[in-house]
Protein backbone atom coordinates (compact mmCIF):
# COMPACT_ATOMS: atom_id res chain seq x y z
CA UNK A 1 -66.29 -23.00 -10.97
CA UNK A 2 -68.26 -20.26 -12.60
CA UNK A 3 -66.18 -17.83 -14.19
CA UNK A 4 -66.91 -14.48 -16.65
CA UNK A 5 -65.95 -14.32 -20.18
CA UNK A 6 -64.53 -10.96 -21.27
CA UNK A 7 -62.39 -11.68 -24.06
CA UNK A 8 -61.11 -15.20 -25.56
CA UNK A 9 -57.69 -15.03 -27.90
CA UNK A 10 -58.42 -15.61 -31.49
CA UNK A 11 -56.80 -19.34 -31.47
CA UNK A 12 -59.52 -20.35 -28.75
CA UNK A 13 -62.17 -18.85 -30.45
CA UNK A 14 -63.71 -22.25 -32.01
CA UNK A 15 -63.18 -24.34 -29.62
CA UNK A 16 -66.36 -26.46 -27.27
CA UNK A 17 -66.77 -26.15 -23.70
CA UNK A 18 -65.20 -28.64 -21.67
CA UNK A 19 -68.54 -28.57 -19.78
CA UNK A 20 -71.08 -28.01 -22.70
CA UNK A 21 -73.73 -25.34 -22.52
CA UNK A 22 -76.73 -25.41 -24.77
CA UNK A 23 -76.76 -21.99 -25.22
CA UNK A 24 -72.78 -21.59 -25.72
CA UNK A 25 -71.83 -23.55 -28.42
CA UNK A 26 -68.34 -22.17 -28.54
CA UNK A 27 -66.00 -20.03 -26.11
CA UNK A 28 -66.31 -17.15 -28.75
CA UNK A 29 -70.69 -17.39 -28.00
CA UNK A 30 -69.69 -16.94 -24.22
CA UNK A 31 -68.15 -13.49 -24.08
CA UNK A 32 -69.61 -11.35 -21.62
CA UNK A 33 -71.14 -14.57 -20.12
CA UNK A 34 -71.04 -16.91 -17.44
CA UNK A 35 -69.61 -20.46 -17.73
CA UNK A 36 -68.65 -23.35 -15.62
CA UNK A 37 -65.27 -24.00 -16.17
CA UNK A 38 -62.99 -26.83 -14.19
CA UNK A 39 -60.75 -25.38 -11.34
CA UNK A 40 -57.73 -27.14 -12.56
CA UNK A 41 -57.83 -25.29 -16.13
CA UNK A 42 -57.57 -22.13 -15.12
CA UNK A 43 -54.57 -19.97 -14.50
CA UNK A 44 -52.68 -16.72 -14.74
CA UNK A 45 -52.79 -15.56 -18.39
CA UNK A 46 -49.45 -14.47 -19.50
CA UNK A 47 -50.31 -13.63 -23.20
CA UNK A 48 -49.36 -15.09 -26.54
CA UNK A 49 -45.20 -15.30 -27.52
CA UNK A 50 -45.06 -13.58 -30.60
CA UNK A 51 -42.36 -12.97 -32.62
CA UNK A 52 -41.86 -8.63 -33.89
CA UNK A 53 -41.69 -8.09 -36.76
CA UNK A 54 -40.12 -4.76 -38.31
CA UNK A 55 -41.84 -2.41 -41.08
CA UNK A 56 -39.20 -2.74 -43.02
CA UNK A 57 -37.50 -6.10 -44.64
CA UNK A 58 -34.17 -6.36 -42.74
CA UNK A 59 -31.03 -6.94 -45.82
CA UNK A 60 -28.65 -9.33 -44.92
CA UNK A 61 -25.18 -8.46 -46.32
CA UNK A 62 -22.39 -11.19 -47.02
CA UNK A 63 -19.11 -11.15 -48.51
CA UNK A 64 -18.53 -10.82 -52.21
CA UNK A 65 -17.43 -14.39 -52.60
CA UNK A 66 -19.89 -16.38 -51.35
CA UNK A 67 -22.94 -16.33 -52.69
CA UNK A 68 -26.77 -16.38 -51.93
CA UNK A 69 -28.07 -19.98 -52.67
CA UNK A 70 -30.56 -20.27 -55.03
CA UNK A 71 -34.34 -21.04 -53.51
CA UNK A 72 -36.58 -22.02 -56.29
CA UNK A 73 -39.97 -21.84 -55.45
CA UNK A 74 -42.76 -23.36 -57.50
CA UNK A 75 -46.29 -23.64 -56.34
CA UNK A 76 -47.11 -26.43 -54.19
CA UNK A 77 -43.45 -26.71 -53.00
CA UNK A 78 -42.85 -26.25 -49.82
CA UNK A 79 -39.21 -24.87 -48.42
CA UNK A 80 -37.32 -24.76 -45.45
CA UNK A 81 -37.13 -21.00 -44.89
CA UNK A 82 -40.81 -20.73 -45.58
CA UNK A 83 -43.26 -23.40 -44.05
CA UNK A 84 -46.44 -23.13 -46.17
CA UNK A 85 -49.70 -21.81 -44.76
CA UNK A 86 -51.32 -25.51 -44.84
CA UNK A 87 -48.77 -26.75 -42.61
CA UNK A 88 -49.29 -24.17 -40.00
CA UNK A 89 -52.91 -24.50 -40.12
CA UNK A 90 -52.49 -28.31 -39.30
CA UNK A 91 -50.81 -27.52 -36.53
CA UNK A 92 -52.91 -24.85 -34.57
CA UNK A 93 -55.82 -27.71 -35.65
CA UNK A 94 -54.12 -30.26 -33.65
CA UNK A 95 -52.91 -28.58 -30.91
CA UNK A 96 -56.68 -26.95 -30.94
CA UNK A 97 -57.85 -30.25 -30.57
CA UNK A 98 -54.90 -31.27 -27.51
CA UNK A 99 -55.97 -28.62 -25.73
CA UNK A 100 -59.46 -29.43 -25.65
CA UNK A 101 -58.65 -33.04 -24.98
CA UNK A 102 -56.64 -31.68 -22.07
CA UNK A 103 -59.28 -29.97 -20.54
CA UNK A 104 -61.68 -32.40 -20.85
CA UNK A 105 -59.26 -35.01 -19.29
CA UNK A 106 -59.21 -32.55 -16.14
CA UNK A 107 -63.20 -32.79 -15.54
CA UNK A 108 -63.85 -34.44 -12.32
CA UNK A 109 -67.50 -36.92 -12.27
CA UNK A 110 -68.21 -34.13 -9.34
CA UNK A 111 -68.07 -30.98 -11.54
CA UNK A 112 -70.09 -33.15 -14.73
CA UNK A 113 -72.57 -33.72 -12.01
CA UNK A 114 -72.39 -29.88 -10.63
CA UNK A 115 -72.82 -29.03 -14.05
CA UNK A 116 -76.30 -31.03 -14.82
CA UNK A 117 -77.59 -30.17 -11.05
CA UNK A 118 -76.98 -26.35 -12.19
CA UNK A 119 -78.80 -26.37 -15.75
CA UNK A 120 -81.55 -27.98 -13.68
CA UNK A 121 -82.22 -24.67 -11.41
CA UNK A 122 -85.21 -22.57 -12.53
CA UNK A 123 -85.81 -18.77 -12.08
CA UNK A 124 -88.71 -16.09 -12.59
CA UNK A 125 -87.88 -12.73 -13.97
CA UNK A 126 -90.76 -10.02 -14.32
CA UNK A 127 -89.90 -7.41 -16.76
CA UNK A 128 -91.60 -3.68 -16.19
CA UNK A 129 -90.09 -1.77 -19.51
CA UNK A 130 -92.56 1.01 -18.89
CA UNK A 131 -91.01 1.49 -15.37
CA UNK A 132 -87.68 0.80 -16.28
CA UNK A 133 -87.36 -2.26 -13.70
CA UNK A 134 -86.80 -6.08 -13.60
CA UNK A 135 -86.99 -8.00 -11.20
CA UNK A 136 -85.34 -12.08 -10.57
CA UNK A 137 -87.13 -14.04 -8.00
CA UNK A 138 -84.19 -16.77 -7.30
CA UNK A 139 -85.60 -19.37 -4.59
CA UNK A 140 -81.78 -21.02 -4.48
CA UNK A 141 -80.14 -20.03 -0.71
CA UNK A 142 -77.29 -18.90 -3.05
CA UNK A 143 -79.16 -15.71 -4.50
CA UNK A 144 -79.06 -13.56 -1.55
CA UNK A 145 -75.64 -13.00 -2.10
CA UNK A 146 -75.73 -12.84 -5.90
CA UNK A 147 -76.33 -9.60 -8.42
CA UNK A 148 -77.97 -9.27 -11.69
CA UNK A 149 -74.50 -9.71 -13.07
CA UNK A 150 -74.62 -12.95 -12.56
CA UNK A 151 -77.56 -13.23 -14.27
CA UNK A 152 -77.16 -13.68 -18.63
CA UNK A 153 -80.60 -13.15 -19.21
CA UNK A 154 -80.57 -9.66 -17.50
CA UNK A 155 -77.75 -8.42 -19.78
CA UNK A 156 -79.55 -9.72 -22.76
CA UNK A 157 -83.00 -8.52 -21.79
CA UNK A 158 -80.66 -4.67 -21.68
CA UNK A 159 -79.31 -5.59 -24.85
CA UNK A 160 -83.24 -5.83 -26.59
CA UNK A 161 -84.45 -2.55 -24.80
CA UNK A 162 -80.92 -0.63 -25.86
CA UNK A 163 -80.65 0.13 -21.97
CA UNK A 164 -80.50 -1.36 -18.65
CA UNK A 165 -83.15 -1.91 -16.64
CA UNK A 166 -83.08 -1.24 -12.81
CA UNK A 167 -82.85 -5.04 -11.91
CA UNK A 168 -84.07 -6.30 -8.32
CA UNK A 169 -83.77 -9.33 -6.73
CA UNK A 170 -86.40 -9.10 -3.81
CA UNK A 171 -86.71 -11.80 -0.35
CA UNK A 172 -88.98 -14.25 -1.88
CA UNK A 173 -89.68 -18.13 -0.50
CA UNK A 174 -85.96 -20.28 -0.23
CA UNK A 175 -86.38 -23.68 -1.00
CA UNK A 176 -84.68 -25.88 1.27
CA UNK A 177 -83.56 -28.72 -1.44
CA UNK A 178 -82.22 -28.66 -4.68
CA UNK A 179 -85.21 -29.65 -7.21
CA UNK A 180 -88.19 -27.32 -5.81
CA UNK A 181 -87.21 -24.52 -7.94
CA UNK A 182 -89.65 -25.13 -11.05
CA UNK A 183 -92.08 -25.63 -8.00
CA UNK A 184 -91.55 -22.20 -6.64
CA UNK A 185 -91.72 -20.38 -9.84
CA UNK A 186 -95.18 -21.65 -10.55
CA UNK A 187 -96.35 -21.17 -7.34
CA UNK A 188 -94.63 -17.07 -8.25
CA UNK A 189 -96.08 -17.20 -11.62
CA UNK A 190 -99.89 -18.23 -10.05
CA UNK A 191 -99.67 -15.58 -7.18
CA UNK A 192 -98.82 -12.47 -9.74
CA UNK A 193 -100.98 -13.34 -12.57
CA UNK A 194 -104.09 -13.77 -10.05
CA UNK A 195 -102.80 -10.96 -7.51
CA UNK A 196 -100.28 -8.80 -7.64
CA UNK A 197 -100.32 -7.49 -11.16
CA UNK A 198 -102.96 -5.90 -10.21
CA UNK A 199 -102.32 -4.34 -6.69
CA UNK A 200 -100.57 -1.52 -8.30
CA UNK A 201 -97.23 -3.58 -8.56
CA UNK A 202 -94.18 -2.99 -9.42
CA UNK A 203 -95.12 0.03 -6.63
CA UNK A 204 -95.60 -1.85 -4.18
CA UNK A 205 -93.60 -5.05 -4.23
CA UNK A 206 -95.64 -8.04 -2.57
CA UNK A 207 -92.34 -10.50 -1.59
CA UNK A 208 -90.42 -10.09 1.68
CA UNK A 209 -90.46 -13.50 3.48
CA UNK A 210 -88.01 -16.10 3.18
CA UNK A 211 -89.82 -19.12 4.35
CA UNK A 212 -90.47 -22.63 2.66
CA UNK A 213 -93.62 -23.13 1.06
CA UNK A 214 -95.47 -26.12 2.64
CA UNK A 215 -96.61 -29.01 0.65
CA UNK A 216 -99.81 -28.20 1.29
CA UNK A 217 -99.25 -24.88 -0.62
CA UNK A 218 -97.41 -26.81 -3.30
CA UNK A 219 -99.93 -29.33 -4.09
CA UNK A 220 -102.63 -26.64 -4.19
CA UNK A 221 -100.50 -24.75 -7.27
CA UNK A 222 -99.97 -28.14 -9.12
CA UNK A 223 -103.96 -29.19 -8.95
CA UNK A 224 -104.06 -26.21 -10.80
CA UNK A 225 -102.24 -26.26 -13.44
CA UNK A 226 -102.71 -30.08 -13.72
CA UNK A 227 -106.15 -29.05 -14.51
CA UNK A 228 -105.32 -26.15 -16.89
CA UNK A 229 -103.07 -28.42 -18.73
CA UNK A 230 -105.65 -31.29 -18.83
CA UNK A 231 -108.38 -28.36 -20.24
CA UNK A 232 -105.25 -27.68 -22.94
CA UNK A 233 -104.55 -31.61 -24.03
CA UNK A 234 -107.91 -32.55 -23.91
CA UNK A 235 -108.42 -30.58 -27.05
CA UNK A 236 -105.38 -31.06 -28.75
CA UNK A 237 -104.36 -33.94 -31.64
CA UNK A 238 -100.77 -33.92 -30.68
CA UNK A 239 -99.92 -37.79 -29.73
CA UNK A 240 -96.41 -36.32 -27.82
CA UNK A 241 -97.90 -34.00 -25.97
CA UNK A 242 -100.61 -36.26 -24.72
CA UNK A 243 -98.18 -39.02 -23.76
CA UNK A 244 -95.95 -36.51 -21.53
CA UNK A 245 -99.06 -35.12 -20.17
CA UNK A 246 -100.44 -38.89 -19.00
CA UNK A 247 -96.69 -39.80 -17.55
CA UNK A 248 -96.21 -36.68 -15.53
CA UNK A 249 -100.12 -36.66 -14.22
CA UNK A 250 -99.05 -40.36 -12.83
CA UNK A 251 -96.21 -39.11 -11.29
CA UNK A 252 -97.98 -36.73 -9.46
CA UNK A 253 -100.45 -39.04 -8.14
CA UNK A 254 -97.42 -41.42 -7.17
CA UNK A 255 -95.96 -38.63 -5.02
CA UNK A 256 -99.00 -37.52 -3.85
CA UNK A 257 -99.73 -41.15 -2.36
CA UNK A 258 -102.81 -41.51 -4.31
CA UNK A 259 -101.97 -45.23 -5.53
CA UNK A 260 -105.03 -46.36 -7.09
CA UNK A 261 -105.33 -43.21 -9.69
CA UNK A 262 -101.41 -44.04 -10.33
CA UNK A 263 -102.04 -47.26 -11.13
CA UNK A 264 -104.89 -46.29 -13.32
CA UNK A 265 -102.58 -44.19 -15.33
CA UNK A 266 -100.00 -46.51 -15.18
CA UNK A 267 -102.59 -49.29 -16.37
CA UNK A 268 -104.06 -46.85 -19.83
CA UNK A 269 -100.76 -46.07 -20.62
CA UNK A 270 -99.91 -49.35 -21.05
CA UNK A 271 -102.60 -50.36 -23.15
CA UNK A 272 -101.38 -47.41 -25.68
CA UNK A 273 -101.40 -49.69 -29.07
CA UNK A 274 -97.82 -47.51 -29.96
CA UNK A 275 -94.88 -48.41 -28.44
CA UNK A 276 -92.84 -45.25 -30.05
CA UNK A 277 -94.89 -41.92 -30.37
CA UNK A 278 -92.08 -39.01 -32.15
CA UNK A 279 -89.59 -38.99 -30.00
CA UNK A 280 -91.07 -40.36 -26.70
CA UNK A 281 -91.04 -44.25 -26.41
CA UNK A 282 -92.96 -46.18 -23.96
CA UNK A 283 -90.97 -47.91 -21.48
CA UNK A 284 -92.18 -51.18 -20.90
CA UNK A 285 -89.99 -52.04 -17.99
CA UNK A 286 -90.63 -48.76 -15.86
CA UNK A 287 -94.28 -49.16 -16.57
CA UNK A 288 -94.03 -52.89 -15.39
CA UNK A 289 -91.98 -51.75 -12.38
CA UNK A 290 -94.67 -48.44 -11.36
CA UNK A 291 -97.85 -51.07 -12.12
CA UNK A 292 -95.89 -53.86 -9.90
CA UNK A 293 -94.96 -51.40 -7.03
CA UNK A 294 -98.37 -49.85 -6.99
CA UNK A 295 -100.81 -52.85 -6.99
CA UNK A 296 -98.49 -54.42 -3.87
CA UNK A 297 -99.47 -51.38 -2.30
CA UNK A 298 -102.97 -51.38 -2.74
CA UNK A 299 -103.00 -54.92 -1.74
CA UNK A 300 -101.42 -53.23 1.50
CA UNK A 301 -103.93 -50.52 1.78
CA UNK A 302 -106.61 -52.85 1.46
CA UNK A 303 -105.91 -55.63 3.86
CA UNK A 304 -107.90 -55.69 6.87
């Protein structure tokens, strides 16, 4: 569930995320944030048992005759009136560390899953400081009910300026699965950098329409920044980047049926001398598998 943090209670205030957030480290980072936390965790808050304690020392008075027992305390001795302050910090460390263990116990595969679906989502936001106005194009069937609120980067884009902005979440295209989203926003990012910057926007606002986008539509915005990109590594020296760039380009071509330029790429990445490059390593299997898969097809294609 996605719940708001307003305030978390000083014990809490280190502890992880039972569903962990890059940009949340702790529970204390999420305040006036939004969160996915598991159904089964949460419940009515009644606050913290605390014991008063009186300005003044209270004097206990007994008889005459019997006396006070002596307490001697020497450092580093701990008595039973007067637990020291290393023993109490043990134990709001361990039950810090129960009631994270608790919580994590209570995680369902469904809600992990949830979780990595959500982080997954991407959305545009156009910023107008001179007008005072912002506006979150949100192609998820979910953001025509949902405010700015909801929104952390709106709240932190206030936060820079040292006011809000008039935020705006205009009818744009709905996508009708869940992984078209990075999709959309390029097809967004094409449309307002080529047109309607310039057609005295934010004035007149150029979305309204809730349809899909077609393939046809989507394939056009890739080809172009397939070829942008290719412009961009073509002149760079960075071995990463032109790894990533040669993977996703045969992707592409996969999905776009175009076998015999997938197995092309397939076929030059595999002669890459390097089998690690940084970070990225070379998958021999999956590039056995995708060279495999698209030579039977070819042999498909081509027989008479």
């Amino acid at each position: 569930m996605k719940v708001s943090v307003i305030k978390v209670v000083d014990f809490y205030k280190t502890m992880e995320l039972p569903m962990p957030d890059d940009e949340f480290p702790t529970l204390l980072n999420a305040v006036k944030g939004f969160i996915q936390w598991p159904i089964s965790a949460i419940a009515h808050f009644k606050g913290l048992t605390k014991t008063p304690v009186s300005r003044e020392p209270t004097k206990n008075v007994l008889p005459q005759h019997q006396k006070v027992p002596a307490v001697e305390k020497r450092k580093g001795i701990e008595t039973a009136q007067e637990p020291t302050n290393k023993k109490k910090a043990l134990e709001e460390k361990t039950n810090h560390k129960m009631a994270k263990t608790k919580i994590a116990e209570q995680l369902t595969a469904k809600e992990r899953d949830e979780k990595r679906k959500a982080s997954a989502h991407y959305v545009l936001f156009i910023i107008c400081p001179g007008h005072r106005r912002g506006f979150i194009l949100d192609s998820s069937k979910a953001s025509a009910f949902c405010s700015n609120d909801e929104y952390m980067l709106a709240g932190l884009v206030d936060s820079v300026l040292g006011s809000s902005l008039k935020w705006e979440l205009p009818i744009v295209n709905r996508q009708p699965g869940t992984w078209e989203s990075g999709y959309y926003v390029m097809k967004w990012m094409q449309d307002f950098v080529l047109k309607y910057q310039n057609d005295n926007f934010p004035n007149i606002i150029p979305w309204g329409e809730e349809r899909r986008l077609e393939n046809r539509e989507l394939d056009a915005v890739i080809e172009a920044f397939i070829n942008k990109a290719l412009f961009l590594v073509s002149n760079s020296q960075h071995e990463v980047l032109n790894l990533q760039y040669k993977v996703c380009y045969a992707r592409i071509l996969d999905l776009k049926r175009k076998f015999l330029e997938a197995a092309l790429c397939y076929y030059n990445i595999s002669q890459i001398e390097k089998r690690q490059i940084g970070d990225e390593v070379i998958d021999e299997d999956a590039l056995e598998q995708a060279w495999s898969c698209n030579r039977n097809l070819m042999k498909l294609l081509l027989e008479p």
